[in-house]
Protein backbone atom coordinates (compact mmCIF):
# COMPACT_ATOMS: atom_id res chain seq x y z
CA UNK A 1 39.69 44.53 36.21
CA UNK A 2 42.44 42.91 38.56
CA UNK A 3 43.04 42.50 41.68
CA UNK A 4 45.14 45.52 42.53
CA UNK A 5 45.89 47.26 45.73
CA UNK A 6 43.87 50.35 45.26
CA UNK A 7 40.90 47.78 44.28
CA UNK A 8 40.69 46.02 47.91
CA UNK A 9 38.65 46.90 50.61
CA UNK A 10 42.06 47.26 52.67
CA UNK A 11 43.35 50.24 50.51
CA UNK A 12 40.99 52.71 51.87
CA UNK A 13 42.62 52.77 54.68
CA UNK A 14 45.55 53.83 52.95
CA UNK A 15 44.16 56.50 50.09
CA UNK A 16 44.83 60.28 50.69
CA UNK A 17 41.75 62.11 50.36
CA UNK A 18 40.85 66.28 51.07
CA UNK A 19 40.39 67.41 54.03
CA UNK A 20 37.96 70.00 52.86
CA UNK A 21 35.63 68.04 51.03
CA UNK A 22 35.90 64.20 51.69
CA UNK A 23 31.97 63.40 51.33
CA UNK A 24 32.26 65.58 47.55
CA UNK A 25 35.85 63.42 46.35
CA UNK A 26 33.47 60.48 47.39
CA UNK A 27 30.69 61.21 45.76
CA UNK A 28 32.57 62.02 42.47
CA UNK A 29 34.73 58.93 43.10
CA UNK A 30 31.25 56.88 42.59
CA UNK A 31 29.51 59.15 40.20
CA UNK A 32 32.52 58.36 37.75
CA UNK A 33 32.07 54.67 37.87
CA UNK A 34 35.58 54.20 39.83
CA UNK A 35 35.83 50.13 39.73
CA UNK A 36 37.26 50.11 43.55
CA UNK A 37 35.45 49.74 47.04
CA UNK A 38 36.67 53.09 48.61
CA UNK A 39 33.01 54.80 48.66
CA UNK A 40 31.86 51.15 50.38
CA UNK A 41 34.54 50.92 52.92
CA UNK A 42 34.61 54.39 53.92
CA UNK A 43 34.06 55.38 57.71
CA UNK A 44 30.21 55.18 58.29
CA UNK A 45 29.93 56.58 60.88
CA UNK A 46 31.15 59.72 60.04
CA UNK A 47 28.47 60.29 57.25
CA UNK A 48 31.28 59.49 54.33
CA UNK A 49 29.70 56.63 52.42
CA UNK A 50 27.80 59.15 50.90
CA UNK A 51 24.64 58.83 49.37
CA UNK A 52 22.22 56.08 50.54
CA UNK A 53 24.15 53.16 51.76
CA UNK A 54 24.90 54.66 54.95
CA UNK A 55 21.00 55.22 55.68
CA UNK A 56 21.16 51.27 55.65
CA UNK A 57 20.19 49.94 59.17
CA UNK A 58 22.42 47.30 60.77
CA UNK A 59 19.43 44.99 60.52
CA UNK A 60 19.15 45.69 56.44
CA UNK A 61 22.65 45.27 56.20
CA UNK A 62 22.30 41.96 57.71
CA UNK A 63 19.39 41.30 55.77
CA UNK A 64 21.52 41.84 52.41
CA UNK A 65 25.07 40.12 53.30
CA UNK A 66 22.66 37.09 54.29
CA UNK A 67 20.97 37.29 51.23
CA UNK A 68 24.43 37.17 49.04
CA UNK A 69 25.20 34.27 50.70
CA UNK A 70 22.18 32.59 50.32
CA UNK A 71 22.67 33.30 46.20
CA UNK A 72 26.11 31.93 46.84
CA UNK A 73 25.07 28.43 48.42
CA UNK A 74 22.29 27.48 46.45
CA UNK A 75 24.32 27.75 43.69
CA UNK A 76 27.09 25.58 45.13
CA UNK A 77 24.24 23.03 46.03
CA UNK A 78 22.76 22.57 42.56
CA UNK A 79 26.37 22.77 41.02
CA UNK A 80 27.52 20.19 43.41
CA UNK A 81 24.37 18.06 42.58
CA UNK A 82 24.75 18.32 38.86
CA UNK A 83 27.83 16.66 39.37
CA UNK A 84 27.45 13.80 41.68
CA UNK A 85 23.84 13.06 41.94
CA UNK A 86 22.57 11.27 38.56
CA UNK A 87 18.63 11.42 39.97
CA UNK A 88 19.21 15.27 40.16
CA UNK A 89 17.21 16.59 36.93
CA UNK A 90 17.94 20.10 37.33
CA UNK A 91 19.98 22.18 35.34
CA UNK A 92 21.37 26.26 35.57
CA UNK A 93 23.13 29.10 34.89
CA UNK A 94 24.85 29.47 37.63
CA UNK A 95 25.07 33.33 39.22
CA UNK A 96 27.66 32.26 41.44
CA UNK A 97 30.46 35.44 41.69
CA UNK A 98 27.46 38.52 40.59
CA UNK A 99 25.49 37.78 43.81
CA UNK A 100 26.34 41.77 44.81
CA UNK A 101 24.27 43.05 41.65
CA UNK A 102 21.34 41.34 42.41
CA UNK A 103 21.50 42.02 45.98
CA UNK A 104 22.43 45.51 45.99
CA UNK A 105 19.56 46.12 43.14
CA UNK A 106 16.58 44.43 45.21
CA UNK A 107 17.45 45.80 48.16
CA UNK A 108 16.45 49.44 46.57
CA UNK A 109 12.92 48.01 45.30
CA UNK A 110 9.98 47.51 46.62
CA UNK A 111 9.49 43.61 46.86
CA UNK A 112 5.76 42.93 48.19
CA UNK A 113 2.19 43.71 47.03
CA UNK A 114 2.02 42.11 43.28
CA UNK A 115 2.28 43.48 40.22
CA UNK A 116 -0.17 46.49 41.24
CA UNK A 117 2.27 47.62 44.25
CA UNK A 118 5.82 46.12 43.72
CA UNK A 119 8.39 47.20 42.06
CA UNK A 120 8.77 44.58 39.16
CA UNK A 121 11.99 42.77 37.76
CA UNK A 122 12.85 40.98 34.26
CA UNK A 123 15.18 38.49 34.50
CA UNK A 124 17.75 36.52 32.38
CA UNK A 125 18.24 33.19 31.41
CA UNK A 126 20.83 33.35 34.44
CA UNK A 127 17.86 34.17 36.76
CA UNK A 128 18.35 32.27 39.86
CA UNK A 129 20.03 35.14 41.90
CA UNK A 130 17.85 37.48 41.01
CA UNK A 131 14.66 35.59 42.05
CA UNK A 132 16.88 34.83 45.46
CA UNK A 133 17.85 38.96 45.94
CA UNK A 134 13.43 40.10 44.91
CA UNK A 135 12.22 37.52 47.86
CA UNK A 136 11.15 33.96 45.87
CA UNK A 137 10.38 31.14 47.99
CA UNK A 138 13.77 29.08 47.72
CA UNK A 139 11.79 25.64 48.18
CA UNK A 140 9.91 26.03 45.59
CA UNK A 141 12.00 27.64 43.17
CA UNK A 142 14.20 24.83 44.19
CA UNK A 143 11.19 22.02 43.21
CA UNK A 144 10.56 24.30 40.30
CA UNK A 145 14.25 23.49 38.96
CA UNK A 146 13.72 20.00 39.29
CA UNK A 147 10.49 19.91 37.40
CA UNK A 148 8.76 19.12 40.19
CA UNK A 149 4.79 19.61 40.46
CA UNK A 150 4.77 21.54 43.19
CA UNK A 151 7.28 24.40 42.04
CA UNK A 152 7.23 27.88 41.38
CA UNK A 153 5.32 27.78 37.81
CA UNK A 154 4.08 23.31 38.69
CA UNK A 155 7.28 22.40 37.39
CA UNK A 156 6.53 23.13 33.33
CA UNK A 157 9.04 26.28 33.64
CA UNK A 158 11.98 25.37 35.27
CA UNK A 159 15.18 27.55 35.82
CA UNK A 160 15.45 29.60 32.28
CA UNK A 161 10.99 30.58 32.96
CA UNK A 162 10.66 30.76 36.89
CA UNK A 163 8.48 33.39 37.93
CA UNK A 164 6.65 34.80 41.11
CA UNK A 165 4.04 37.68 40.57
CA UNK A 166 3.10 37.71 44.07
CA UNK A 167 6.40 39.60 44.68
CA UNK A 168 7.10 41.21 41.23
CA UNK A 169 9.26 38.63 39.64
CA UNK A 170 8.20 39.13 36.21
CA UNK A 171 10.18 36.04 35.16
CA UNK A 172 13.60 35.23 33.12
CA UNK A 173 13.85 34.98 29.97
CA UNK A 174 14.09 32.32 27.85
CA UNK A 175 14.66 33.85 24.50
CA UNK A 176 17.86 36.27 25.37
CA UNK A 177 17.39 39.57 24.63
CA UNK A 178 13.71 40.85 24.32
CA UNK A 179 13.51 41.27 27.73
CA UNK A 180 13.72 44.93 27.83
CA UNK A 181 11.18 45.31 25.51
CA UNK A 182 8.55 43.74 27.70
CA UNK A 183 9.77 45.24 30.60
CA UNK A 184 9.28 48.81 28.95
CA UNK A 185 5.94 47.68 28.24
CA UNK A 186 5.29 47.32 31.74
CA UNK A 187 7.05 50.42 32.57
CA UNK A 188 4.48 52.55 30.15
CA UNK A 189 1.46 51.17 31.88
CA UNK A 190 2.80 51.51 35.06
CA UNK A 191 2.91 55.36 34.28
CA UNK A 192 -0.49 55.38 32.39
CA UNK A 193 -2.15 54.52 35.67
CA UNK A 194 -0.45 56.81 37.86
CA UNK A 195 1.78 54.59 40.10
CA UNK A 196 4.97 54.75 41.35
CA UNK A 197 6.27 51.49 40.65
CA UNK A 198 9.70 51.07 39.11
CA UNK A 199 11.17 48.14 36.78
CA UNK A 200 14.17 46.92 36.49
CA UNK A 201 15.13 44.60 33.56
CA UNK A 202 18.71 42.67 34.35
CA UNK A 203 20.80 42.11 31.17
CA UNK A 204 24.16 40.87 30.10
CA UNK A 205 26.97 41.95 28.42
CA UNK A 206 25.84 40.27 25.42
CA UNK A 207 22.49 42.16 24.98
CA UNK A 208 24.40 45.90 23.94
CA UNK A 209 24.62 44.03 20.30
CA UNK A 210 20.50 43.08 19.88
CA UNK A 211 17.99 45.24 18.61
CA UNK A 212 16.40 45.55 22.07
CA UNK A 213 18.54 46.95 23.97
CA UNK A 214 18.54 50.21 21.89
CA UNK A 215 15.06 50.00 21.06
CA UNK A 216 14.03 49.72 24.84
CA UNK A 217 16.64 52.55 25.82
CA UNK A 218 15.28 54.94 22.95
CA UNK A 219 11.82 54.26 24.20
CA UNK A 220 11.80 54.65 27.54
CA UNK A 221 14.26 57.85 27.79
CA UNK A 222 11.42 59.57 24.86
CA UNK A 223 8.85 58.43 27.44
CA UNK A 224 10.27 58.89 30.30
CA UNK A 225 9.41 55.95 31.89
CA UNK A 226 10.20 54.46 35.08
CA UNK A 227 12.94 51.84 33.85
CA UNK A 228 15.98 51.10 35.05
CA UNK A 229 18.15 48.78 32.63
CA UNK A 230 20.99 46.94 34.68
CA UNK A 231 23.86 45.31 32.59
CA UNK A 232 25.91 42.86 34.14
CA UNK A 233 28.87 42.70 32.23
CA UNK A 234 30.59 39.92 33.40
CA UNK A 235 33.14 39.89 30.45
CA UNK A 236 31.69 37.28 28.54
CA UNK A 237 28.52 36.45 26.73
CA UNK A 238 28.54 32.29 26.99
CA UNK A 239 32.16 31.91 25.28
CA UNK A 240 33.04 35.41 23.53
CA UNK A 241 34.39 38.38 25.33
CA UNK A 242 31.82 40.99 25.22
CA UNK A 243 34.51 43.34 23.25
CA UNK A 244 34.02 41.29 20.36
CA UNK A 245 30.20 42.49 20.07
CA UNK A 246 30.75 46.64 21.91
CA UNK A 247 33.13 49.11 20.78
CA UNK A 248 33.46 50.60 23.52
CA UNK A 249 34.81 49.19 27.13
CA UNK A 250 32.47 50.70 29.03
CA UNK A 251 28.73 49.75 27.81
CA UNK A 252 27.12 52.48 30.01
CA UNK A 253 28.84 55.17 27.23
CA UNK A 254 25.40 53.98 25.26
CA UNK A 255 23.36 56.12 27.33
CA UNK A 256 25.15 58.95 26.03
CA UNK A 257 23.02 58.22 22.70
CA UNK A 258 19.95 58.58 24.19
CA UNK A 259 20.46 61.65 27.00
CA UNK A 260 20.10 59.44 30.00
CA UNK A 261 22.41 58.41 33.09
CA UNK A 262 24.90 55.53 32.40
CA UNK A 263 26.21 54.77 35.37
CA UNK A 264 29.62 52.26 35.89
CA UNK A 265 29.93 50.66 39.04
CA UNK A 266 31.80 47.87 40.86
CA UNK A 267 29.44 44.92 40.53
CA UNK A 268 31.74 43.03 43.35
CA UNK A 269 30.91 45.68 45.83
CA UNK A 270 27.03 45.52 47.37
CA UNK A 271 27.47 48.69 48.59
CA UNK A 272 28.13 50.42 45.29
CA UNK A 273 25.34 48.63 43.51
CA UNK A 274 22.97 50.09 46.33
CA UNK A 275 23.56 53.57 46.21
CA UNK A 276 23.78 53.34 42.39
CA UNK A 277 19.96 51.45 42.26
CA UNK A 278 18.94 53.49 44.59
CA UNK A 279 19.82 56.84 42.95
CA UNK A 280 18.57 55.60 39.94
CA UNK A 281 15.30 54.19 41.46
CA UNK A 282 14.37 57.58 43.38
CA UNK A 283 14.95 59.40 39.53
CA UNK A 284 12.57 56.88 38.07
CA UNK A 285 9.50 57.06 40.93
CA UNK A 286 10.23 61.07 40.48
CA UNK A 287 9.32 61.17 37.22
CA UNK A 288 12.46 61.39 35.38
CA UNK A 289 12.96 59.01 32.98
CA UNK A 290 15.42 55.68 32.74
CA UNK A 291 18.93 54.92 33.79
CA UNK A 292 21.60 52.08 32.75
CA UNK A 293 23.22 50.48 34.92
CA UNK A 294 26.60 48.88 33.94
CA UNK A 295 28.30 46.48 36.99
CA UNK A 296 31.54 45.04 36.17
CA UNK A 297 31.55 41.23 37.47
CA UNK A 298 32.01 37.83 36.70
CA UNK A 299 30.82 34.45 36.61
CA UNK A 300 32.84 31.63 38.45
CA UNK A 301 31.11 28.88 36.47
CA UNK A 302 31.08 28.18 32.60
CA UNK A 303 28.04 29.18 30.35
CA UNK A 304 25.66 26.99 31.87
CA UNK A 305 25.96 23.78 34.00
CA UNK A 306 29.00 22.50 35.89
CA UNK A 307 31.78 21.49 33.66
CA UNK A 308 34.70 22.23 34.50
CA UNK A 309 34.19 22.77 38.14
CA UNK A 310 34.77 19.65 40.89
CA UNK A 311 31.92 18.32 44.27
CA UNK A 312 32.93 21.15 46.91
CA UNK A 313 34.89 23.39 44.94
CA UNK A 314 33.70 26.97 44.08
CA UNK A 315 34.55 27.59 39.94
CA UNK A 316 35.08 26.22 36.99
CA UNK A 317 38.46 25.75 36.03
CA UNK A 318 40.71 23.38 33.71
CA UNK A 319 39.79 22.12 30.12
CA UNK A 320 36.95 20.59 28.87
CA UNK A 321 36.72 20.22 24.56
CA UNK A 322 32.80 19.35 25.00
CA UNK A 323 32.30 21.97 27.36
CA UNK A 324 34.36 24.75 25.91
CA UNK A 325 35.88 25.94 29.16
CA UNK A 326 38.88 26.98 28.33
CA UNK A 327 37.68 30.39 26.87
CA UNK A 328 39.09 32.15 29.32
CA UNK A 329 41.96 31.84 31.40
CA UNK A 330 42.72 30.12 34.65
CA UNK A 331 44.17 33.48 36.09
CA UNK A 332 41.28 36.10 35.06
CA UNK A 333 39.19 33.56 36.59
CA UNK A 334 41.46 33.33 40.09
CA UNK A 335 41.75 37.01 39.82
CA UNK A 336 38.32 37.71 40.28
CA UNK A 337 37.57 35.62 43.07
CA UNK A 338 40.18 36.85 45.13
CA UNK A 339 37.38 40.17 44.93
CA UNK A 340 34.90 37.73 45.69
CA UNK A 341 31.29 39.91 46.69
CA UNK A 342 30.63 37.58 50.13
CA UNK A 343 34.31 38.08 51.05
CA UNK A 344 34.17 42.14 50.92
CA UNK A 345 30.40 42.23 52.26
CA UNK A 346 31.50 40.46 55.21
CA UNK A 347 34.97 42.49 55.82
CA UNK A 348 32.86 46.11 54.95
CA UNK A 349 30.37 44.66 57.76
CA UNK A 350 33.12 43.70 60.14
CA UNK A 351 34.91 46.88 59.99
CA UNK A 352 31.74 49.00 60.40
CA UNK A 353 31.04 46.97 63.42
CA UNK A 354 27.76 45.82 61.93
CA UNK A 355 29.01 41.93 62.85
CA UNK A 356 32.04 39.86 64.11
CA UNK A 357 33.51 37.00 62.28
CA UNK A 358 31.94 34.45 64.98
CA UNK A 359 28.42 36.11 64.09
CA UNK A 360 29.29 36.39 60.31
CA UNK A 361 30.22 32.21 60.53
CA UNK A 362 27.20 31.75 62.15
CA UNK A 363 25.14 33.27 59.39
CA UNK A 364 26.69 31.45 56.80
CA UNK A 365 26.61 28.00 58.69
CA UNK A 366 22.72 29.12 58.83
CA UNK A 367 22.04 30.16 55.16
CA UNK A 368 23.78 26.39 54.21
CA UNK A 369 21.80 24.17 56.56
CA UNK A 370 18.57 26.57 54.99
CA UNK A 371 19.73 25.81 51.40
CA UNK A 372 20.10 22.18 52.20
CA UNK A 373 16.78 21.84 53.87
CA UNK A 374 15.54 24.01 50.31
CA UNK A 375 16.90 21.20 47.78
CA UNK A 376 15.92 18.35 50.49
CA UNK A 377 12.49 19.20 50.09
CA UNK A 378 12.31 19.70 46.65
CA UNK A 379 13.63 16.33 46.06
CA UNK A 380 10.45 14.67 48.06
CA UNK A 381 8.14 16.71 45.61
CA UNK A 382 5.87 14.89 42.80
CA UNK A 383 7.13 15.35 39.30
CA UNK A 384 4.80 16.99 37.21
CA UNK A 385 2.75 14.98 34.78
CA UNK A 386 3.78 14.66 31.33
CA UNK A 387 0.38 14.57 29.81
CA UNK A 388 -0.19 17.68 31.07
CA UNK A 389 2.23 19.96 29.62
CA UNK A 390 -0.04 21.00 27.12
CA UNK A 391 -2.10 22.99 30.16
CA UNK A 392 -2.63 26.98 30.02
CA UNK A 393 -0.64 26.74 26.48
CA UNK A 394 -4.00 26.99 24.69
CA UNK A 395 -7.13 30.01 25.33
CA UNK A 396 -10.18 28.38 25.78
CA UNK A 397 -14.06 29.07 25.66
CA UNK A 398 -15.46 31.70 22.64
CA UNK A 399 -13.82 35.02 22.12
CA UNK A 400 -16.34 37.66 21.47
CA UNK A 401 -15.60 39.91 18.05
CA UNK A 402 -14.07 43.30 19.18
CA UNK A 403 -16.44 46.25 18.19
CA UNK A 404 -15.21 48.94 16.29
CA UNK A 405 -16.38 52.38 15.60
């Protein structure tokens, strides 16, 4: 995907569309998977977003281009961190450039109540904007990345095992791939007692080649169950493009297989990612079975950590042997950002009158001085004791013998 005319928020302006049935092109426009932000940018007023997106109040819309950018800054915080503070003992994979899939996806769930009431989400070992879009508690996710005693999980999980039940944050996940399996798990006894809970299990690119991925699809569409499988395909899994593990460009053409919805969307484009989560969200409390998710986006940073990238600068670019960040090119990686998610949230908001640029600065000015107060505090936390990091790793007390017959 590039950076072409008909793929900017400006070319809607421009497109020639029927007269007799705009809201129907749009519709089908979406429902194919079209990689643009025509359904986004079209006039809301008029009822031509189509689907659920325009049912969005001005305050949720708020809500969710403040939320992007607070994915965006804390990951410019820690990156910046990483690479100038040598006390700083975090580490991530950065989400920086796919903040619009995690957004638009969260903002279709249910986020409060715990595990008996929320809708629940399975993470990645890229998990931090996720936790950000489902509600966590930056601070302490934040302390939590540090190792720091009072954090998320009392600093013994850090970033690739954070985790917040009280708002259905199952957790990321460590060991990449098997997510889906546990998250299908939940799904079945989530229908066995009757609720209407959802889950969502994020995935990358990479995942289409493991075991899991099929076995959790095939399960879950025999079943039925209320699971919706979201694959961000941001082109690469760490240093191989993802066509070097999937036949076929578009990943969602799995679902074919197993006689479910595989959906393609534009993973720059909040917008898009809402009405397609949503749609597949309203199937899944109804009753009828799973849907994949496939958003095309990208990853501004490398693999994991910061090299490559420079103290104030958003990306990784250049080359680094030790790093290995010259997989892709400089100009893929330029290309994307000039679709960058915050830049077309804010210009869809500003054209539907939903905020002016003054208000839009404001916000972001806000969401920084926020992150900074997040890692500030973190930093003052206790570190976690090392004798202790044996704690809730073993069960304890007598086990009674299980009665059979």
């Amino acid at each position: 995907m590039t950076d072409t005319a008909e793929s900017r928020p400006e070319a809607a302006e421009t497109v020639e569309m029927p007269s007799a049935s705009r809201r129907t092109f749009l519709k089908g426009l979406a429902g194919a998977g079209a990689a643009i932000s025509l359904p986004a940018t079209a006039a809301r007023a008029n009822g031509e977003i189509g689907f659920w997106a325009k049912d969005l109040t001005d305050d949720k819309l708020v809500e969710m281009f403040t939320t992007i950018l607070r994915i965006r800054w804390h990951e410019r915080t820690m990156a910046d961190k990483m690479l100038t503070d040598p006390s700083y003992r975090g580490y991530n994979h950065f989400y920086a450039g796919q903040e619009a899939v995690a957004v638009g996806v969260c903002s279709a769930l249910r986020n409060s109540g715990g595990v008996m009431e929320a809708d629940l989400v399975y993470s990645t070992h890229r998990p931090t904007g996720h936790a950000i879009a489902k509600g966590i508690d930056m601070k302490k996710m934040a302390a939590e990345n540090e190792f720091r005693a009072t954090g998320l999980n009392g600093g013994y999980g850090a970033e690739m095992h954070i985790a917040d039940k009280s708002i259905g944050f199952m957790g990321a996940d460590g060991m990449i791939g098997p997510g889906p399996v546990i998250a299908t798990g939940s799904a079945f006894a989530i229908r066995a007692r009757g609720s209407d809970q959802v889950v969502v299990n994020f995935g990358g690119d990479g995942t289409y080649a493991t075991p899991h991925f099929h076995s959790a699809l095939n399960n879950s569409a025999m079943l039925k169950l209320p699971f919706i499988y979201v694959l961000e395909n941001n082109l690469y899994h760490q240093y191989a493009h993802y066509s070097y593990s999937c036949p076929m460009k578009d990943i969602a053409d799995a679902a074919q297989t197993y006689r479910i919805p595989g959906v393609v969307v534009d993973g720059q484009d909040v917008l898009q990612v809402y009405n397609a989560a949503k749609t597949a969200v309203e199937r899944a409390r109804a009753g009828e079975g799973p849907t994949l998710i496939e958003a095309k986006t990208y990853r501004y940073y490398n693999h994991w950590g910061a090299p490559g990238a420079k103290p104030g600068e958003l990306g990784a670019f250049g080359y680094d042997p030790l790093a290995i960040s010259s997989f892709r090119p400089e100009r893929e990686v330029r290309a994307w950002m000039a679709r960058d998610p915050v830049d077309i949230a804010r210009s869809i908001l500003i054209r539907w009158g939903v905020l002016d640029q003054a208000r839009a600065d404001q916000i972001e000015s806000d969401v920084r001085d926020e992150v900074t107060e997040a890692f500030a505090w973190a930093a003052e936390q206790p570190l976690c004791n090392p004798e202790d990091g044996l704690k809730h790793v073993f069960a304890e007390g007598t086990v009674l013998p299980r009665q059979f017959g």
